[in-house]
Protein backbone atom coordinates (compact mmCIF):
# COMPACT_ATOMS: atom_id res chain seq x y z
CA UNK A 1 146.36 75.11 115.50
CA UNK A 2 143.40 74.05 113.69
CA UNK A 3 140.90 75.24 115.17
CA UNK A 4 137.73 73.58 113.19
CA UNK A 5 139.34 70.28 114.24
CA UNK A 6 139.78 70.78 117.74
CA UNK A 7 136.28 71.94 117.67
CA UNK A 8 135.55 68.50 115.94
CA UNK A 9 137.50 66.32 118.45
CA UNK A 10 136.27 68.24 121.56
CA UNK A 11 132.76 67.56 121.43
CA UNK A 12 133.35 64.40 120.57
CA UNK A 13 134.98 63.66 123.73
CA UNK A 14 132.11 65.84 125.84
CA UNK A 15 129.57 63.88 124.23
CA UNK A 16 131.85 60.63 125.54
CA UNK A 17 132.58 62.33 128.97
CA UNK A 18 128.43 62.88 129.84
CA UNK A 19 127.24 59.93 128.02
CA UNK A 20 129.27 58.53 130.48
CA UNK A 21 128.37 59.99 133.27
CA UNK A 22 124.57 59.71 132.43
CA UNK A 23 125.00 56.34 132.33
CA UNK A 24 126.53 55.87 136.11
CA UNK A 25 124.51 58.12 137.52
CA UNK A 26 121.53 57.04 136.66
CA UNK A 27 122.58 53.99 137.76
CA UNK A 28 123.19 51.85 134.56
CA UNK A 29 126.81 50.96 135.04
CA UNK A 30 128.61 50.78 138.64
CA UNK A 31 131.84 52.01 137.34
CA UNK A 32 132.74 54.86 135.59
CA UNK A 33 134.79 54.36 133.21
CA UNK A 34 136.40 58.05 131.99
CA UNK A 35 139.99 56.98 132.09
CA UNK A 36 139.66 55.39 128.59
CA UNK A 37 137.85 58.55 126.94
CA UNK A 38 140.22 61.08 128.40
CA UNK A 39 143.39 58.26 126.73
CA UNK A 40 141.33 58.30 123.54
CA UNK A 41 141.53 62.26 124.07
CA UNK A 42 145.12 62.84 125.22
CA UNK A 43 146.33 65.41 122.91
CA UNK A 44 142.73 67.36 123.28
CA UNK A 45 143.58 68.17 126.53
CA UNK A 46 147.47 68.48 127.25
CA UNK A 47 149.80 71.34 127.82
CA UNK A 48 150.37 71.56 124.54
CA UNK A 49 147.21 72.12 123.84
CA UNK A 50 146.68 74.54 126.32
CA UNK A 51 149.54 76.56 124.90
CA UNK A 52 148.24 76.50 121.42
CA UNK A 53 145.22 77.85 122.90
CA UNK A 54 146.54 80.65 124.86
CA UNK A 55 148.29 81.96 121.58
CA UNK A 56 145.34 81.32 119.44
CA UNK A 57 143.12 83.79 121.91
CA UNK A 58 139.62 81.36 122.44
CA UNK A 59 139.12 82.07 126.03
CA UNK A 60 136.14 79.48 125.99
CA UNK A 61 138.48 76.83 124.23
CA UNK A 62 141.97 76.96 126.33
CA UNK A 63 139.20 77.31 129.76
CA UNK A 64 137.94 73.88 128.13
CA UNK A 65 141.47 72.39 127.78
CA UNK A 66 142.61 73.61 131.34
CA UNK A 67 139.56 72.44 133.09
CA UNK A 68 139.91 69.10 130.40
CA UNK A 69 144.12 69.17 131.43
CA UNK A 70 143.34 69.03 134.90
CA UNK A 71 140.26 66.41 134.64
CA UNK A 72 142.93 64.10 132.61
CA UNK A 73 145.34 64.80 135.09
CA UNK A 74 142.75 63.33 138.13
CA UNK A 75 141.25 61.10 136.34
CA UNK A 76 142.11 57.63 138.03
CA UNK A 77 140.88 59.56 141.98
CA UNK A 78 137.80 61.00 140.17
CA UNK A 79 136.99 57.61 139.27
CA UNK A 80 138.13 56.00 142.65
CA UNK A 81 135.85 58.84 144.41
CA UNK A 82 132.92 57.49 141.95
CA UNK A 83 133.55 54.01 142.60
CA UNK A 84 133.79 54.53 146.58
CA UNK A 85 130.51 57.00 146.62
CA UNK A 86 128.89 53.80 144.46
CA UNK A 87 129.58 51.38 146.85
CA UNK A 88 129.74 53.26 150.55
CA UNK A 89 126.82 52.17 152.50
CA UNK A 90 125.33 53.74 155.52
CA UNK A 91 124.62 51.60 158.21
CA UNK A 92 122.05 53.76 161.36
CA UNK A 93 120.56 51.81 163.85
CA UNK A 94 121.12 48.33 162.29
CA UNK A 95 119.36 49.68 159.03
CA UNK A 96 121.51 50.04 156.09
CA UNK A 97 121.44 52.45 153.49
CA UNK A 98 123.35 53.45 149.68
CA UNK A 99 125.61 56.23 150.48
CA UNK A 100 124.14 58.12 147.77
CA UNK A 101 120.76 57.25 148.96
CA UNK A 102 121.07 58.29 152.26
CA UNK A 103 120.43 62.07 152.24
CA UNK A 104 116.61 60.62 150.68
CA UNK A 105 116.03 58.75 153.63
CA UNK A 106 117.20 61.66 155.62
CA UNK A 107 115.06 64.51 154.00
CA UNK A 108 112.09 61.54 154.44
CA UNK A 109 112.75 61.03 157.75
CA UNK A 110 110.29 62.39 160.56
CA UNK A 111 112.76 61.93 164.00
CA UNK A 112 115.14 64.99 164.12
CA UNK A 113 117.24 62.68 166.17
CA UNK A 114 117.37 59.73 163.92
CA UNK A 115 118.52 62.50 160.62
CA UNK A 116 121.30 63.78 163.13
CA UNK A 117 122.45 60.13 163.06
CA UNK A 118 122.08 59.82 159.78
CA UNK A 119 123.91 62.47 158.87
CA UNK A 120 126.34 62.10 160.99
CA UNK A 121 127.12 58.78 160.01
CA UNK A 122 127.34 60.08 156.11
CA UNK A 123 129.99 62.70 157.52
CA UNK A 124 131.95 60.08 159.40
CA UNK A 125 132.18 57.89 156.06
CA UNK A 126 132.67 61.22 153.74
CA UNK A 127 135.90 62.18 156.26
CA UNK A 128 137.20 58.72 156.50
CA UNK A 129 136.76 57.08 153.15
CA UNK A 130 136.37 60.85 150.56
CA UNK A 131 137.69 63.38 152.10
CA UNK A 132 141.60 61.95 151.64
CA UNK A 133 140.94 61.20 147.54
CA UNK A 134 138.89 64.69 147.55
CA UNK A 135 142.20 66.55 149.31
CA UNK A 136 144.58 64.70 146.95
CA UNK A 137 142.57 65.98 144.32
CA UNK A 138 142.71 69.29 145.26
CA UNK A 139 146.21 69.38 145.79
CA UNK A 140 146.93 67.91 142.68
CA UNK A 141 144.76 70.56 141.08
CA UNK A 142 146.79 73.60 142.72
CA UNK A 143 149.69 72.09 141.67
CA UNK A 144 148.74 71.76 137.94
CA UNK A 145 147.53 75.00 137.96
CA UNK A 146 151.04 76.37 138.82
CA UNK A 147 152.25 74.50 136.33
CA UNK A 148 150.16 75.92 133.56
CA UNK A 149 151.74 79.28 134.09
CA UNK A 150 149.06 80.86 136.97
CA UNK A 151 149.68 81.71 140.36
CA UNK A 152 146.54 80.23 141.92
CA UNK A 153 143.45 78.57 141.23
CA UNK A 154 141.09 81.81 141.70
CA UNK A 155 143.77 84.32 139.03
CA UNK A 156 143.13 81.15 136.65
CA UNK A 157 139.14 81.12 137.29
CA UNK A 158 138.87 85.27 136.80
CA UNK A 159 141.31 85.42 133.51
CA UNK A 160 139.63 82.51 131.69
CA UNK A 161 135.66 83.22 132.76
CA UNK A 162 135.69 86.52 132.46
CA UNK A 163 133.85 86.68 136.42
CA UNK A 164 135.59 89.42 138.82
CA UNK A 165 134.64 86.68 141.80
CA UNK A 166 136.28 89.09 144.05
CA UNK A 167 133.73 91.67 142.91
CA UNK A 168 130.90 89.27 142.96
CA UNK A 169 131.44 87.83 146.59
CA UNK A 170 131.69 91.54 147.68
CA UNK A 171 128.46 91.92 146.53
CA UNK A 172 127.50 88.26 148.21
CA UNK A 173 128.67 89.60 151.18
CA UNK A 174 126.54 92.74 151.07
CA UNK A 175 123.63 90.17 150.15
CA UNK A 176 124.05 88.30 153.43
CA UNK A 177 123.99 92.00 155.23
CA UNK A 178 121.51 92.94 153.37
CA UNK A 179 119.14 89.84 154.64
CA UNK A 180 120.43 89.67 158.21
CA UNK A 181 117.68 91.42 159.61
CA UNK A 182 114.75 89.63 157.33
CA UNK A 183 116.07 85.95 158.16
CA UNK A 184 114.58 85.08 161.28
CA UNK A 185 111.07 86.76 159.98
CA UNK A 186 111.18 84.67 156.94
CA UNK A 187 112.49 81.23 157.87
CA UNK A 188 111.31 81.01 161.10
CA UNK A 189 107.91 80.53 160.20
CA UNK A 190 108.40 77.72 157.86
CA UNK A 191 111.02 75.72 160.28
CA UNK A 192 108.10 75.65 163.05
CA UNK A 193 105.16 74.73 160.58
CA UNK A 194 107.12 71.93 158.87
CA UNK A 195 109.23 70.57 161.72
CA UNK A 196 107.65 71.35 164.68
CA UNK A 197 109.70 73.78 166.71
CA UNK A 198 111.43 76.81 166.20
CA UNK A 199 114.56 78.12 164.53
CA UNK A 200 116.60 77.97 167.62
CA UNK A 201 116.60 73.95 168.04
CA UNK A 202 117.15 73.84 163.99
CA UNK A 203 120.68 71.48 162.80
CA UNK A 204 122.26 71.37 159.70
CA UNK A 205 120.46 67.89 159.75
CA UNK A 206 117.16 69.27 159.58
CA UNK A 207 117.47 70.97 156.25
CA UNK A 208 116.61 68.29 153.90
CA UNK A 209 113.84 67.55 155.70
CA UNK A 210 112.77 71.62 155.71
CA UNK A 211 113.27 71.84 151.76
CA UNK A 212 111.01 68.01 151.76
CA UNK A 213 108.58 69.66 153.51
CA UNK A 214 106.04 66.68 153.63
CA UNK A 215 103.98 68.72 154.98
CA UNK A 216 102.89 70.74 151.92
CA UNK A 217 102.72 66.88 150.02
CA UNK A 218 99.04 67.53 149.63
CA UNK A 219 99.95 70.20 147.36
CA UNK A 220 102.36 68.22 144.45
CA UNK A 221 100.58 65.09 144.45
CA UNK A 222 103.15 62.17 142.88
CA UNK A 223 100.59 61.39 140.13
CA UNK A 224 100.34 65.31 138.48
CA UNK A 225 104.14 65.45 138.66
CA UNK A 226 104.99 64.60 134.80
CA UNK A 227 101.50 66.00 133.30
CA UNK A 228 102.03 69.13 134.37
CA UNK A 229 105.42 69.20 133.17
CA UNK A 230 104.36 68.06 129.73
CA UNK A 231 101.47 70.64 130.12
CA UNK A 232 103.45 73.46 130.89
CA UNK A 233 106.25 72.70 127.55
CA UNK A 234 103.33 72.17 125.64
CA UNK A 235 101.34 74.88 126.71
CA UNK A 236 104.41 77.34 126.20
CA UNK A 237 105.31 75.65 122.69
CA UNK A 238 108.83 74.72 123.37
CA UNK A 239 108.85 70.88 123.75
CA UNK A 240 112.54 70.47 122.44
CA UNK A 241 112.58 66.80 120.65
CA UNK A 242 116.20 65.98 121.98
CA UNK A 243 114.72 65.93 125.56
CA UNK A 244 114.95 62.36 127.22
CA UNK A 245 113.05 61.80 130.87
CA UNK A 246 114.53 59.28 132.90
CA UNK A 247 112.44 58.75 135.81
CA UNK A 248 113.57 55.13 136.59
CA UNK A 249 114.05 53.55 139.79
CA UNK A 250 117.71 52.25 140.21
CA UNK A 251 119.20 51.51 143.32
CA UNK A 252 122.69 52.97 142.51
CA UNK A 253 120.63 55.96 140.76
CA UNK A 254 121.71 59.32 142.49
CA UNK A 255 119.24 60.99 144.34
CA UNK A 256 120.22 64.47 142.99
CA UNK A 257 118.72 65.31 139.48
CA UNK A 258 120.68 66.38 136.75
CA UNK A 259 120.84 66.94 132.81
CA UNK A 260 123.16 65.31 130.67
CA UNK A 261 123.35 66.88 127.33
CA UNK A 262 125.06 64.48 125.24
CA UNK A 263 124.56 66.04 121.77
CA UNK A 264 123.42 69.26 121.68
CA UNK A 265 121.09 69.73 120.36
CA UNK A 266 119.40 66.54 119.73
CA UNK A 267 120.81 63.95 122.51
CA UNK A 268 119.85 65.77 126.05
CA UNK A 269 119.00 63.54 129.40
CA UNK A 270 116.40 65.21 131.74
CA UNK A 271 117.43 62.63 134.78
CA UNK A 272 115.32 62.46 138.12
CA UNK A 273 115.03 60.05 140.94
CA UNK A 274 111.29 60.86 142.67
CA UNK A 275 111.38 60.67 146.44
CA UNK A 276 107.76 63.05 147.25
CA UNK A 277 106.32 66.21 147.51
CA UNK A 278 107.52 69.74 146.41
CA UNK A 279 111.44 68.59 145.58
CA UNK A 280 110.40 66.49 142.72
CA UNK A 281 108.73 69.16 141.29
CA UNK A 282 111.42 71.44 141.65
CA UNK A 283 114.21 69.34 140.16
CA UNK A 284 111.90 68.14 137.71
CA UNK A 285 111.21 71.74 136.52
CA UNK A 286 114.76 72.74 137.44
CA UNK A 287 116.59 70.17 134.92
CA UNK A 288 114.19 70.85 132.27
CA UNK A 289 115.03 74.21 132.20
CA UNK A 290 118.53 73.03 131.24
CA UNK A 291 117.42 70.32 129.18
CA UNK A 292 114.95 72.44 126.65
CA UNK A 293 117.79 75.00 126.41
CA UNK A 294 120.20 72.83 125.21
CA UNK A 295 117.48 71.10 122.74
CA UNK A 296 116.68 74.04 121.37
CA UNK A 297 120.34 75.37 120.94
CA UNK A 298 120.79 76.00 116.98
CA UNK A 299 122.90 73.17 115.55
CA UNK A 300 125.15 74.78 113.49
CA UNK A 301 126.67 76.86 116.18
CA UNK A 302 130.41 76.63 116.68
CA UNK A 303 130.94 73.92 119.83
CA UNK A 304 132.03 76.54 122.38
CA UNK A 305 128.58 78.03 122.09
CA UNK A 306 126.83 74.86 122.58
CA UNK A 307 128.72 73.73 125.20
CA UNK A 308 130.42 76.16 126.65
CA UNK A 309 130.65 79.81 127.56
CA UNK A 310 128.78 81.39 130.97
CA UNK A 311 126.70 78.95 132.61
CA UNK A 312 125.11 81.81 134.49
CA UNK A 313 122.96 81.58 131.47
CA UNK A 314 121.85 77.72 131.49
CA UNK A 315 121.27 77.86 135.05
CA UNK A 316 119.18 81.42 134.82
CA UNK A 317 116.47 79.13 132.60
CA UNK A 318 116.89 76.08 134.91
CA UNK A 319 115.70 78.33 138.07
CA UNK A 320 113.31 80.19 135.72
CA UNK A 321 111.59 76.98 135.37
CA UNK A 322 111.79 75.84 139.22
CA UNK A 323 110.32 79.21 139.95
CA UNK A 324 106.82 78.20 138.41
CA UNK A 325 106.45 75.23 141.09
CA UNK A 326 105.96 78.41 143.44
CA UNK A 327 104.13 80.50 141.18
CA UNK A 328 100.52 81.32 142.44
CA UNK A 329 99.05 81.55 139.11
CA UNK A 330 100.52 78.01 138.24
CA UNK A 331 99.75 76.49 141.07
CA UNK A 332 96.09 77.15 140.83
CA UNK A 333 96.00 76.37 136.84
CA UNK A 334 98.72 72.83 137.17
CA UNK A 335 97.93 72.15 140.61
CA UNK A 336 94.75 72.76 141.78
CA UNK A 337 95.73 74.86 144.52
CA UNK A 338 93.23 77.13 145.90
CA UNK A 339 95.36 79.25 148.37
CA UNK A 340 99.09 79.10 147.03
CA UNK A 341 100.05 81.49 150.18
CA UNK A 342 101.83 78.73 152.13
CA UNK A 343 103.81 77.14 149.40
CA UNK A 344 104.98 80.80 148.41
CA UNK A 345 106.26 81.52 151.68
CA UNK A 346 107.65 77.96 151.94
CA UNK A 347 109.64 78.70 148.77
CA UNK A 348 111.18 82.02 149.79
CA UNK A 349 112.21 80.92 152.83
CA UNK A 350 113.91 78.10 151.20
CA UNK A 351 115.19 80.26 148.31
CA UNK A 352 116.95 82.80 150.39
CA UNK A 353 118.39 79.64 153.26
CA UNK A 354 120.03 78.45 149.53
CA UNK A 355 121.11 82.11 148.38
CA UNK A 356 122.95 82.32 152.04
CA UNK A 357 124.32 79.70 152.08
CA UNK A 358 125.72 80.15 148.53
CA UNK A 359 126.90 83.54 149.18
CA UNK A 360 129.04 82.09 152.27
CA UNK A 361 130.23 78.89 149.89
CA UNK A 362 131.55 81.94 147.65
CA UNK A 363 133.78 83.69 150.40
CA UNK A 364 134.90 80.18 151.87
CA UNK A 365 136.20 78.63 148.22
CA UNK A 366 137.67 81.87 147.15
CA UNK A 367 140.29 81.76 150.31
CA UNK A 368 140.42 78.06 150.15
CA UNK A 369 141.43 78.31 146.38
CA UNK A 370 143.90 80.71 147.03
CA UNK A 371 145.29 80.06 150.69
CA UNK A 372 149.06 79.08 151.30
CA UNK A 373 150.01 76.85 153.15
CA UNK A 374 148.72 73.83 155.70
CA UNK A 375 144.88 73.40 154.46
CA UNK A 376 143.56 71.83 158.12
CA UNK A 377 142.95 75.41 159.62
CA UNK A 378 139.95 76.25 156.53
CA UNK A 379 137.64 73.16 158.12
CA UNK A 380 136.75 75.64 160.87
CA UNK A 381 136.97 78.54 158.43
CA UNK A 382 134.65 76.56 156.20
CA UNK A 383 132.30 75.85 159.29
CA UNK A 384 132.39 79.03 160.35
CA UNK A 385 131.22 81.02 157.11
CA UNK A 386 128.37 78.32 157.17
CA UNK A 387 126.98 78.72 160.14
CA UNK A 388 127.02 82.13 160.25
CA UNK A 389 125.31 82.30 157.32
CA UNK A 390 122.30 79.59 157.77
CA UNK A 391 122.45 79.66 161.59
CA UNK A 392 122.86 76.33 161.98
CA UNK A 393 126.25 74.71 163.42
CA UNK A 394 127.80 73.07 160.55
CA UNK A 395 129.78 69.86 159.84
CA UNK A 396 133.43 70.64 159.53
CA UNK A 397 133.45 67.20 157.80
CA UNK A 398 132.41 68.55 154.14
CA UNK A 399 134.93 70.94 153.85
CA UNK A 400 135.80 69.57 150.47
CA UNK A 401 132.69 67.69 149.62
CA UNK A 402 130.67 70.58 149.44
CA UNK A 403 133.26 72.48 147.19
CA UNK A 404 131.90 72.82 143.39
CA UNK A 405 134.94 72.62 141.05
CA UNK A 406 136.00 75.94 139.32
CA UNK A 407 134.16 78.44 141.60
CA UNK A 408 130.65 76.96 140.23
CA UNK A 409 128.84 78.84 143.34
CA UNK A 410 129.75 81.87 141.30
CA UNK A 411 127.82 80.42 138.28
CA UNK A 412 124.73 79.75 140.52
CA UNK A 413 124.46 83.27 142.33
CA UNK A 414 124.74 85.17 138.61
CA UNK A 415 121.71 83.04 137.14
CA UNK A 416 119.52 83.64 140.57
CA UNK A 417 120.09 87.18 139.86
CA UNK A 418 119.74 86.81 136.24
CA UNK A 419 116.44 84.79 136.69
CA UNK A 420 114.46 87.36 139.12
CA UNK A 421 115.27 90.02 135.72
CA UNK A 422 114.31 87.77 133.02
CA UNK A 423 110.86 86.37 134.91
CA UNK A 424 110.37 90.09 135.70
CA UNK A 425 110.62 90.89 131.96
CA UNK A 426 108.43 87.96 130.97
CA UNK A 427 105.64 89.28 133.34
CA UNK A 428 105.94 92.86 131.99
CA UNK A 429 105.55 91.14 128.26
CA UNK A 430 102.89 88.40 128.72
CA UNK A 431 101.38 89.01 132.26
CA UNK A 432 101.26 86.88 135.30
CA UNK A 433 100.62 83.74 133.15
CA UNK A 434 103.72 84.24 130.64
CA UNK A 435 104.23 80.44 131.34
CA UNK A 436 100.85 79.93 129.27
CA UNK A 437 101.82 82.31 126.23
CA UNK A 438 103.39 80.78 123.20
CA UNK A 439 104.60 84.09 122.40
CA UNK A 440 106.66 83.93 125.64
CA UNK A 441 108.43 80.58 124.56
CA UNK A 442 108.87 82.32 121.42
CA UNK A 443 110.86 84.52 123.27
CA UNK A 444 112.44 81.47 125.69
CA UNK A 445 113.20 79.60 121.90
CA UNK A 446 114.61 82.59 120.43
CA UNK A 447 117.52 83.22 123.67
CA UNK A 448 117.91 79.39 123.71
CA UNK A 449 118.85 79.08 119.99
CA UNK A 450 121.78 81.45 120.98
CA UNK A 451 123.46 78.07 123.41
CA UNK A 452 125.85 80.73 125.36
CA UNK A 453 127.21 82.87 122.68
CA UNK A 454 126.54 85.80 125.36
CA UNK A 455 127.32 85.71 128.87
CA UNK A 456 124.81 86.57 131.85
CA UNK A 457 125.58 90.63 131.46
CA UNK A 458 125.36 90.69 127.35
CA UNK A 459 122.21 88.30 127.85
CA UNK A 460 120.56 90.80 130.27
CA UNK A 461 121.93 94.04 128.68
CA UNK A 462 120.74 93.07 125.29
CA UNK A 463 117.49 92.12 126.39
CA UNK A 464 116.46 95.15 128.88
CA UNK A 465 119.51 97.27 128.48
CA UNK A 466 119.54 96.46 132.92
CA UNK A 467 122.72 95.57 134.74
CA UNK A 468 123.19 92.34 136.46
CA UNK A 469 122.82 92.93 140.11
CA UNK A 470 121.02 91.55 143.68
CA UNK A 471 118.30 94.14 143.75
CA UNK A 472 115.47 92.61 142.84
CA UNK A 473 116.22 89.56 144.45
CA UNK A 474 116.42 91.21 147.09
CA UNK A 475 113.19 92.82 147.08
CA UNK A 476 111.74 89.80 145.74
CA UNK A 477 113.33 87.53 149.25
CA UNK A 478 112.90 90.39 152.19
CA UNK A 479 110.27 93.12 150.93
């Protein structure tokens, strides 16, 4: 196989793939229309391919064409599950809401009641119109898998990212022990200030409207939100010239940010949909951690590196980022704020509800990837780990909606880790304001350039000779 002109032809159809998906997400076209790429693609992605790979020995590039294999494979339900999400509506005492648009209004919403309803009327539409596509997806993917020579969809995750997940959600699980006792102490607080009463009447339904917290509004006014953004990239010298910011209304937009980097490194979408308070800020600071890492990836780098590789790493910048909406120091300097204690507290609490609940994802979609059998029995499994793990009672309904493809949980817990080291090495370097210090995006600029060349353990190793692990998280979370 040539590999230069696989290379060639792959990132030609990414670049397709996320321009189209940039462009339905945020709302520009109602359909989307990947069927055509992945034809234009065929041969990129088939079992021959994937066999050429496996002899040739590019872990990144046959992971590509599996994960690519698959995606061709699903194509036509992926798109059907698009098309349905785009069009669902979500109708709660005779108002009517965009699917998509629905968890906003629920996260906005002041009567616990009326989020219950809405939420449970996006769970009876995600089990009745998503959840049969989303299980014939999954199916289809186990089956595929099999085909491709492995036994399961977890042996085929652990061979081609180089991740012992067993190892890692051992260590999740040890995580959740760890901050049993701390839980109560930390979240507690922040359920009764925000909500109005205490942990004991909280429901799944409640969270969005805990992580809103409209109550701490006063703090991230609307009209600071891209200024300090702009003064922060400037300030640390790394204002990558691919970055685009689209912070356009669109009804069909989806509520959840995200960054679309359709040429790295010169072609990156920074995409947000501004509902209030404290969560804009976060995803805003969130995707641009992603977005000025792939600007600033070095151009001539082979397209696995750019693309591909550990996205422990990408994500490790993209919480590094979110981090500073909490940081005392930039909240007085950005912000104003005079006495940051609350909106600290309010994102720990929040932090370590996500890291739970993340840690319990882990455990549920490593037996769900490799379970035998009748699937029916993990929706209580699933609801189960959940609850335990937030201490909430929890929808059995998003059993497979919540699932991230290819054990992307995994991905998520590394960089939280990976972030508390590399902010902790930043402070050590530049002080409490490293955010401030050009050397410091020097430093940022000069890991970026790299794309993912080095996974989250090389990255952390090289950097402070450390190992990757939960301990100063953990300190950081529970003291």
């Amino acid at each position: 196989m040539d590999l230069d002109a696989y290379r060639q032809e792959a990132e030609a159809f990414v670049s397709a793939l996320d321009r189209e998906y940039y462009l339905h997400f945020s709302g520009q076209r109602q359909e989307l229309e990947i069927e055509p790429i992945y034809e234009r693609h065929a041969e990129l992605v088939s079992a021959r391919a994937v066999e050429a790979l496996r002899a040739a020995g590019s872990r990144e590039l046959l992971e590509f064409a599996v994960q690519g294999h698959i995606g061709r494979e699903t194509e036509e339900l992926a798109a059907e599950l698009a098309r349905r999400e785009a069009s669902l509506e979500v109708t709660v005492d005779g108002r009517t809401l965009p699917f998509r648009q629905a968890p906003v209004a629920q996260a906005n919403e002041p009567d616990p009641d009326r989020r219950a309803a809405i939420e449970a009327a996006r769970n009876e539409l995600t089990a009745r119109e998503l959840d049969p596509l989303l299980r014939e997806v999954f199916e289809r993917t186990r089956a595929l898998v099999r085909e491709l020579g492995w036994e399961s969809v977890l042996a085929l995750c652990e061979e081609l990212s180089d991740i012992d997940l067993r190892a890692l959600c051992a260590r999740s699980e040890a995580f959740l022990a760890d901050t049993d006792g701390a839980y109560e102490r930390v979240v507690a607080p922040r359920v009764e200030s925000e909500l109005g009463f205490g942990l004991d009447r909280l429901r799944r339904s409640d969270l969005p409207a805990l992580f809103r917290a409209p109550g701490l509004d006063r703090h991230y006014p609307a009209e600071r939100l891209l200024d300090a953004y702009r003064e922060t990239i400037d300030a640390l010298g790394v204002n990558g010239r691919g970055v685009r910011l689209d912070v356009e209304e669109r009804p069909q937009k989806s509520p959840r940010a995200f960054c679309s980097p359709v040429r790295v490194p010169d072609e990156v979408y920074l995409v947000i949909s501004p509902h209030g308070g404290r969560e804009d800020y976060e995803a805003l600071f969130h995707e641009s951690g992603h977005a000025q890492h792939y600007a600033h990836v070095d151009g001539s780098l082979p397209f696995e590196q750019r693309y591909l590789g550990d996205n422990s790493v990408t994500e490790s910048f993209a919480f590094l980022f979110q981090h500073l909406t909490s940081d005392p120091h930039w909240l007085g300097e950005r912000l104003g704020v005079e006495d940051p204690s609350e909106l600290v507290a309010h994102s720990r609490a929040s932090k370590l509800v996500f890291l739970r609940r993340y840690c319990a994802k882990l455990g549920y979609e490593l037996e769900l990837s490799s379970a035998a059998g009748p699937l029916d029995r993990l929706r209580d499994e699933y609801a189960r780990r959940l609850a335990r793990a937030v201490r909430v009672e929890w929808p059995r309904e998003t059993w497979l909606a919540d699932v991230d493809p290819w054990f992307y949980a995994a991905r998520y817990l590394r960089a939280w880790a990976l972030e508390t080291h590399l902010r902790r090495h930043l402070r050590e370097r530049f002080g409490e304001r490293w955010y401030a210090q050009r050397e410091a995006g020097a430093l940022l600029r000069a890991l970026w350039r790299e794309g993912q060349r080095r996974d989250a353990d090389e990255l952390l190793a090289d950097l402070t000779g450390s190992q990757l692990d939960f301990e100063p998280l953990l300190a950081e979370l529970v003291g």
